[in-house]
Protein backbone atom coordinates (compact mmCIF):
# COMPACT_ATOMS: atom_id res chain seq x y z
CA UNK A 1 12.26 67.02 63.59
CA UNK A 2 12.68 63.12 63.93
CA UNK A 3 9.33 62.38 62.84
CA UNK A 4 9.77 64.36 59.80
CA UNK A 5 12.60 62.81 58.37
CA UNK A 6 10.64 59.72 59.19
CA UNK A 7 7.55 60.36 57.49
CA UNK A 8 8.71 60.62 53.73
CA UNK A 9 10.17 56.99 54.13
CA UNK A 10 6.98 55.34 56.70
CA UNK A 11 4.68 54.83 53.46
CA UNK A 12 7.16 52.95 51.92
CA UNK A 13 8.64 50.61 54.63
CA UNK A 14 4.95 49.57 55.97
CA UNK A 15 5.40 47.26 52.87
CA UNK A 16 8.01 45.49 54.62
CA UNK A 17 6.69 45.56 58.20
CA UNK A 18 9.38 47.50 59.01
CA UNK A 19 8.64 50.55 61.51
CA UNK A 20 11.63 52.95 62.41
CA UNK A 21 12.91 53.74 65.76
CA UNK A 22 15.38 55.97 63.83
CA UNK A 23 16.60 56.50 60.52
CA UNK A 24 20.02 57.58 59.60
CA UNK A 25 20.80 59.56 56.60
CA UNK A 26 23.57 58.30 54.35
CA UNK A 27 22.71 59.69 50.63
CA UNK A 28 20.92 57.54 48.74
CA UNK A 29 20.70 54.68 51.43
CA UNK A 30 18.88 55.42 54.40
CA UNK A 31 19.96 53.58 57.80
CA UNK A 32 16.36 51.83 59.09
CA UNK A 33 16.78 51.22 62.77
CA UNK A 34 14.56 48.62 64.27
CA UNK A 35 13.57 45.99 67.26
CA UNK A 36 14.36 43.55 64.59
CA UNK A 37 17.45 44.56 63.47
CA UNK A 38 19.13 47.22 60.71
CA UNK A 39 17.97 47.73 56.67
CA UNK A 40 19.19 49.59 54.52
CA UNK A 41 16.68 51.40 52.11
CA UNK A 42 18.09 52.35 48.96
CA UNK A 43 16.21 55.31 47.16
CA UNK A 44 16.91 55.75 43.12
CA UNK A 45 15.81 57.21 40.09
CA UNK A 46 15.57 54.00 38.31
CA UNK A 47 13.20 53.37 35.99
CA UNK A 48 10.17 50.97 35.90
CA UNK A 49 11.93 48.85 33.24
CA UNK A 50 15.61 49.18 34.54
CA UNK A 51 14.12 48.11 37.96
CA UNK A 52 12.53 45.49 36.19
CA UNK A 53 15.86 44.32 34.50
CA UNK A 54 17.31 45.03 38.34
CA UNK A 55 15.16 42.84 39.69
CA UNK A 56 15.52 40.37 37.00
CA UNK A 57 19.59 40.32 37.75
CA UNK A 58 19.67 40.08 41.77
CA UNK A 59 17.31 36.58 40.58
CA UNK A 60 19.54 35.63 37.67
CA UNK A 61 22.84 35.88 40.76
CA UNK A 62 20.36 33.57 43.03
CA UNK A 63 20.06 31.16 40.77
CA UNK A 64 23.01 30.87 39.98
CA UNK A 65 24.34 30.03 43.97
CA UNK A 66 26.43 33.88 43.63
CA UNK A 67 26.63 34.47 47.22
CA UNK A 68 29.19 37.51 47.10
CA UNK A 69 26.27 40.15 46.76
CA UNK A 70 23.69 41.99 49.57
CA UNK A 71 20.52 40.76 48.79
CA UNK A 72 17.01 42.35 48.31
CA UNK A 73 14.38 42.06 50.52
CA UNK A 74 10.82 41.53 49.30
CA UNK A 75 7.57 43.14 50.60
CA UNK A 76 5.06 41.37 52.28
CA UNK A 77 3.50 40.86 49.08
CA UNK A 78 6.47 39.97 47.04
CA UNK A 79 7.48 42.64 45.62
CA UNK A 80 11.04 44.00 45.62
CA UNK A 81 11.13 47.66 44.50
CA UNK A 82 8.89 49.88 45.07
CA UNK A 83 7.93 52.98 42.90
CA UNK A 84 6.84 56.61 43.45
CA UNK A 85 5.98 59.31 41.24
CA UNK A 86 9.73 60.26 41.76
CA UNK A 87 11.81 57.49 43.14
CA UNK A 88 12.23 53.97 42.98
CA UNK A 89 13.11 52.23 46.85
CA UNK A 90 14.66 48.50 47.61
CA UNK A 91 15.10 47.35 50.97
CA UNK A 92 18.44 45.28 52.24
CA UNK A 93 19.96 44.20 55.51
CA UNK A 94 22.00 46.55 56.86
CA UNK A 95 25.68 45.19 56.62
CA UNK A 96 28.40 47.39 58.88
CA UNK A 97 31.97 48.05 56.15
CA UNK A 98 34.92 46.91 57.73
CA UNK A 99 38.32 48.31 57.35
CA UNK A 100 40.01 46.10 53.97
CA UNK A 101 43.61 44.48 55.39
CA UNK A 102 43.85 42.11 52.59
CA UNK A 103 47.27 41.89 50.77
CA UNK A 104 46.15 41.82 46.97
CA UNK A 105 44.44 45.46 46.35
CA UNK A 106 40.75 45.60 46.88
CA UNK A 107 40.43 45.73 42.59
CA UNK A 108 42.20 42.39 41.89
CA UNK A 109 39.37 41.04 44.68
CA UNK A 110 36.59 42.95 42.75
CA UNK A 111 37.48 41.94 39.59
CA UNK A 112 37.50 38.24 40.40
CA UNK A 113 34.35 38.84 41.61
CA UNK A 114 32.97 40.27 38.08
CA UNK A 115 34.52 36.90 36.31
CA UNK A 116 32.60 34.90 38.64
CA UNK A 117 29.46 37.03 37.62
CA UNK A 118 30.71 36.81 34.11
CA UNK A 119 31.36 33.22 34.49
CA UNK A 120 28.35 31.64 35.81
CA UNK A 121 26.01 33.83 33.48
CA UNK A 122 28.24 33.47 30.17
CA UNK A 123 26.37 32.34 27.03
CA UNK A 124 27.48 31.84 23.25
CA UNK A 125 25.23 33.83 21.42
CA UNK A 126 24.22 32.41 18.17
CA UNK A 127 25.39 34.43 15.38
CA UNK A 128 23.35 37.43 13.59
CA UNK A 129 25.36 39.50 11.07
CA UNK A 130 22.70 42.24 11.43
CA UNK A 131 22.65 42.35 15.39
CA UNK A 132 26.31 42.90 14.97
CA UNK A 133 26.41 45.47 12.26
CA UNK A 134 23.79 46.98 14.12
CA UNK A 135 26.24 47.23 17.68
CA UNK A 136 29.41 48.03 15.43
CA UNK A 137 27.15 50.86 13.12
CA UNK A 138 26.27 52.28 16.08
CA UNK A 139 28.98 52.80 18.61
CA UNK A 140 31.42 54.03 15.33
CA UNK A 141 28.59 56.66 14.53
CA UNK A 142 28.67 58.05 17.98
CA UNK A 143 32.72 57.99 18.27
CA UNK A 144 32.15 59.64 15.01
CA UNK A 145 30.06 62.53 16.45
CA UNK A 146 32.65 63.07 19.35
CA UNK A 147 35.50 63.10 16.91
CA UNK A 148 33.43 66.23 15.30
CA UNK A 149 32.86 67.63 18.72
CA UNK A 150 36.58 67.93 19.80
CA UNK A 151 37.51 68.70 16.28
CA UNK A 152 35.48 71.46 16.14
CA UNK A 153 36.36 72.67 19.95
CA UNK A 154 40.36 72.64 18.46
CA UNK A 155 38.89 74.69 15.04
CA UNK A 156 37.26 77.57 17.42
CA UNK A 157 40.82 77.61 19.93
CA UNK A 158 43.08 78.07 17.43
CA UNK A 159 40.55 80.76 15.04
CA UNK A 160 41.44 82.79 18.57
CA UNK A 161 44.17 85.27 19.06
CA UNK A 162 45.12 84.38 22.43
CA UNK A 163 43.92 81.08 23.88
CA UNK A 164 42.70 80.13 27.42
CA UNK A 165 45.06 77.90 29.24
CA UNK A 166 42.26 75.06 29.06
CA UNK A 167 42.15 75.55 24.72
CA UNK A 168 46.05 75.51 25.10
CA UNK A 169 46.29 72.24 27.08
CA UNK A 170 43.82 70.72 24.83
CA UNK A 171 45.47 71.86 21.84
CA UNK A 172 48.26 70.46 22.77
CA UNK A 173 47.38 67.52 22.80
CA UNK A 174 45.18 67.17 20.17
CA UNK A 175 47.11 64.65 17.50
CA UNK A 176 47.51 62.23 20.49
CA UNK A 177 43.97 62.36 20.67
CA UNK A 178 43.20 61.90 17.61
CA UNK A 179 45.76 59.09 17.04
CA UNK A 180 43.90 57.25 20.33
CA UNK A 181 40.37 57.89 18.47
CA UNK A 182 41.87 56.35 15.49
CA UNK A 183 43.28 53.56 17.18
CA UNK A 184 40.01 52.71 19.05
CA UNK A 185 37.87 52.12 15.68
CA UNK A 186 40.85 49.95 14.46
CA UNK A 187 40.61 47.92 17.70
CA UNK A 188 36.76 47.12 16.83
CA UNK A 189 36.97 46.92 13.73
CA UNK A 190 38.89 43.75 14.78
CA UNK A 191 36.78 42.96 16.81
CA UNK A 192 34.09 42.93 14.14
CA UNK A 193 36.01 41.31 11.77
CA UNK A 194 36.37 38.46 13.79
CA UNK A 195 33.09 37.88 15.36
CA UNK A 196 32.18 37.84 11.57
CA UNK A 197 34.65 35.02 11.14
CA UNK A 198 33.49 32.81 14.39
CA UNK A 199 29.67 33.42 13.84
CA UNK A 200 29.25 33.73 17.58
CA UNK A 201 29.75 36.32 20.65
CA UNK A 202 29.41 35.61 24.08
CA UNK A 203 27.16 37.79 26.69
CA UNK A 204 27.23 38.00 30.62
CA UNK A 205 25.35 39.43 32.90
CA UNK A 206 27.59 43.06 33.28
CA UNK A 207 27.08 45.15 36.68
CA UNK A 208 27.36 48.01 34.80
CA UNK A 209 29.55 50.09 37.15
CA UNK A 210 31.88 48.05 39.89
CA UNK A 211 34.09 49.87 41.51
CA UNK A 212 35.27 50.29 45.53
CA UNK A 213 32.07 52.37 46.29
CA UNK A 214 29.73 49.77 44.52
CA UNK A 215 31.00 46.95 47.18
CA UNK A 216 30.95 46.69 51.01
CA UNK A 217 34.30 44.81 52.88
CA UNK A 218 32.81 41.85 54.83
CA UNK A 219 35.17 40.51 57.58
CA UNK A 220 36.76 37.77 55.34
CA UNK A 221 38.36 40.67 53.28
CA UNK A 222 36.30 39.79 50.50
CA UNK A 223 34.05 42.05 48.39
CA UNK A 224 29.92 42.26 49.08
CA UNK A 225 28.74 43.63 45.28
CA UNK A 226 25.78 46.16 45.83
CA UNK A 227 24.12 48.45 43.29
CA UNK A 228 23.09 46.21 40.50
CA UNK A 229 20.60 48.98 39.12
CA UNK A 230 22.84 49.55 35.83
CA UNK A 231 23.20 45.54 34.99
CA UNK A 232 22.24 44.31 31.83
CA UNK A 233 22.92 41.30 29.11
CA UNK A 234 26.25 42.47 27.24
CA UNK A 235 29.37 41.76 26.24
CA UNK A 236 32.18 41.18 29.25
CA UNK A 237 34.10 44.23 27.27
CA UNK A 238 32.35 46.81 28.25
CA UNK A 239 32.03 45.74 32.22
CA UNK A 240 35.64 45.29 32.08
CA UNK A 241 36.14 48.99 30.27
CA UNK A 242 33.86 50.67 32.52
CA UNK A 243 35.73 48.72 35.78
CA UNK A 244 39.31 50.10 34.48
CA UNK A 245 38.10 53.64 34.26
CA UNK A 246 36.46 53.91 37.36
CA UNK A 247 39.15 52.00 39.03
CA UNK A 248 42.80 53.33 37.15
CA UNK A 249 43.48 56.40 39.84
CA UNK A 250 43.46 53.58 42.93
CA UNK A 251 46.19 51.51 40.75
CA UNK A 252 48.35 55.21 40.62
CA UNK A 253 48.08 54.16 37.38
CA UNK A 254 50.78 51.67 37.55
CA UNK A 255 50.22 49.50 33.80
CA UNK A 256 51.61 46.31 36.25
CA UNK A 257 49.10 46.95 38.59
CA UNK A 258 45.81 47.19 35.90
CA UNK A 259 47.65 44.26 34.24
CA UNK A 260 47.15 42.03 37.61
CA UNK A 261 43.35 42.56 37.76
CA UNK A 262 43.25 40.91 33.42
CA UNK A 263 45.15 38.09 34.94
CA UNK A 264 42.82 37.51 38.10
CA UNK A 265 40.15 38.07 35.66
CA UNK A 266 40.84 35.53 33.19
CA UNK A 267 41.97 33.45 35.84
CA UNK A 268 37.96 32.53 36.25
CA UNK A 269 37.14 33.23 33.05
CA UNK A 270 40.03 33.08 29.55
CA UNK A 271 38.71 36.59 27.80
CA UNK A 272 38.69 36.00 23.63
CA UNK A 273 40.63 37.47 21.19
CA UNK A 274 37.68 39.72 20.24
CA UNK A 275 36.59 40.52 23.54
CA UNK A 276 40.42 42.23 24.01
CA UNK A 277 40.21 44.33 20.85
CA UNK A 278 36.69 45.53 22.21
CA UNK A 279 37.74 46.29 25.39
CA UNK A 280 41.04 48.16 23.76
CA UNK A 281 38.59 49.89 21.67
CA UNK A 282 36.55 51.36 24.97
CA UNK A 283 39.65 52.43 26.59
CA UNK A 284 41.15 53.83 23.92
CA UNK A 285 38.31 56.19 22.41
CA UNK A 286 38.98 59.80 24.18
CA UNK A 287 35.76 60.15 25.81
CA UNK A 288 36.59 61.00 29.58
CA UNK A 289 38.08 64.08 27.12
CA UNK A 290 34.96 65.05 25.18
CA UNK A 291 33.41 65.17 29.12
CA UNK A 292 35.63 67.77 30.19
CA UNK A 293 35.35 69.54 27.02
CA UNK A 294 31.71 69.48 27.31
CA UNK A 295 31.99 70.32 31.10
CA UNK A 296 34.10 73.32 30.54
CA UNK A 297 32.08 74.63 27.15
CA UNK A 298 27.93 73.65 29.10
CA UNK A 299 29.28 74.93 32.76
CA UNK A 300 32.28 76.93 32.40
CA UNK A 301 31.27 78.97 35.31
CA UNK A 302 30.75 75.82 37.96
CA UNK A 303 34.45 75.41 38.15
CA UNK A 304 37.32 77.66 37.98
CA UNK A 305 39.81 78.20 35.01
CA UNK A 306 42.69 75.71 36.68
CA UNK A 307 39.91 73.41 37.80
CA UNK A 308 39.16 73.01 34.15
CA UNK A 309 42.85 72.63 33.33
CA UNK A 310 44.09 70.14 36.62
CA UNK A 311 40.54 67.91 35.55
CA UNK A 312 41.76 67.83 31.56
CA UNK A 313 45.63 67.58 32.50
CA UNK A 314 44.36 64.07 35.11
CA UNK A 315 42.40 62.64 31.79
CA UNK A 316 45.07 63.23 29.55
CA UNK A 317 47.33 61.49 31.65
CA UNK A 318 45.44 58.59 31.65
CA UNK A 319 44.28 58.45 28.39
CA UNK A 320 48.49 58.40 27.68
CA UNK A 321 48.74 55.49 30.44
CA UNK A 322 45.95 53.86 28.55
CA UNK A 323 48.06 54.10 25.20
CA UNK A 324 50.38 52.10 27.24
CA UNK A 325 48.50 49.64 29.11
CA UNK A 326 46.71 48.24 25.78
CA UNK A 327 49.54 47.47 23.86
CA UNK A 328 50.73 45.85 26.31
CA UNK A 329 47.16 44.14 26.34
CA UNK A 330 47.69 43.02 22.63
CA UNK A 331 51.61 42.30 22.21
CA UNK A 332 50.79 39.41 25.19
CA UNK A 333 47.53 38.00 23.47
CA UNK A 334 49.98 37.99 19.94
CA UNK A 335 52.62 36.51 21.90
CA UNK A 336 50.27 33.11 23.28
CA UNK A 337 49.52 32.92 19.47
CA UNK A 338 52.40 32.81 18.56
């Protein structure tokens, strides 16, 4: 049975030197016991060019002295992924998680950790009206098509003589919605109209998705990053966006709470005017919605009835938190201009 579960993964790690005295199972990573110590090999779906641009980030970090991340291990011929017809595999040491006792919640320490990224990697991008149209075009045309989606799911709910209690919830809360969708395409529309005015915009290098299960607790209490197979060049908006959402339910959605991590993160690196309104714009747009719409429309039958509902009524609450949380965001960046 052992040499089974061995065999699928021996091809790959003879390009490390590596040979097995037993491997543990663990999802994606596998747990490569060894006389010389413990790896981790991390089996994905990525790509040859997002490993490429995965590859391309753990170096971009190295040069840069980041220290804060698990680093890749090349094969003996200097490689450091490895592709199959189905997967793509990276090897790293194996580091053991330890139990987080630190005082400031384990967000506030990961987002620090993104403005370093953010910080070291930051450059002013010289301005092109038509690479910015092009960004601003194209994100309104798909909120656009999402607006049309939900609009149409209320059209259908309320043609119906008696609703479910899923159409009811959502009905419900439909002009909030709506008023949130609005408010997200006036939030980058700012943000266009200003980058317009500078002539500039600033890109990092973005994870992609941080969050607790993207980082390993070393014994300082500080955050090991891991899983850089989503990074890319982009605006610090959209890291920042993508952090909040994954990261709102540890906060218990307290606004003073998801307010702490902006500070820590500007802290390292000041976030502009424009970046704010972009970032509003993210969280703002309804999309966690049009996902449970879609969810409950494509695969009604994976989940029950109140499954449906309890997953809706949890997004609508924080998309109201978020209504919240943003203003807040804005009146304070009005008030320092003030």
């Amino acid at each position: 049975m052992r040499q089974e579960q061995e065999n699928p993964y021996s091809s790959i790690l003879f390009y490390y030197d590596v040979y097995p005295q037993s491997i543990e199972e663990h999802g994606k990573i596998k747990r490569i016991s060894t006389s010389r110590g413990d790896f981790a090999l991390k089996e994905t779906t990525m790509t040859p060019l997002q490993a490429d641009e995965f590859v391309q980030a753990m170096r971009m970090l190295a040069k840069h002295n980041y220290h804060q991340v698990i680093p890749i291990i090349p094969t003996k011929y200097g490689e450091y992924t490895i592709s199959t017809n189905s997967h793509t595999y990276y090897l790293m040491p194996w580091v053991e998680p330890v139990e987080y006792l630190g005082r400031e919640s384990q967000e506030e320490k990961l987002i620090a950790q993104m403005a370093i990224v953010h910080r070291v990697t930051v450059q002013t991008q010289k301005f092109s009206k038509e690479t910015i149209e092009k960004s601003y075009n194209r994100l309104l045309s798909h909120w656009e098509l999402r607006r049309l989606e939900l609009s149409r799911f209320a059209d259908l709910a309320e043609a119906k003589t008696y609703m479910s209690p899923f159409e009811l919830s959502f009905i419900t809360h439909a002009h909030m919605l709506d008023q949130m969708a609005e408010r997200a395409e006036y939030h980058l529309e700012k943000w266009y109209e200003i980058c317009l005015e500078k002539e500039k915009y600033r890109t990092v290098l973005c994870h992609g998705r941080l969050s607790r299960s993207h980082s390993i607790i070393n014994m300082e209490n500080e955050p090991l990053l891991i899983n850089f197979e989503r990074a890319s060049i982009d605006t610090p908006a959209r890291d920042i966006a993508g952090f909040c959402r994954y990261s709102f339910p540890r906060a218990m959605w307290s606004e003073e709470e998801v307010l702490k991590w902006f500070f820590r993160y500007e802290k390292h690196l000041p976030l502009l005017d424009e970046e704010k309104h972009l970032i509003c714009a993210y969280l703002n747009f309804p999309e966690p919605i049009v996902f449970a719409v879609e969810a409950y429309v494509q695969k009604k039958r994976s989940r029950s009835e109140i499954e449906h509902v309890q997953r809706l009524e949890k997004r609508l609450l924080s998309m109201r938190k978020v209504q919240r949380l943003t203003q807040k965001l804005i009146v304070e960046q009005e008030q320092e201009q003030q």
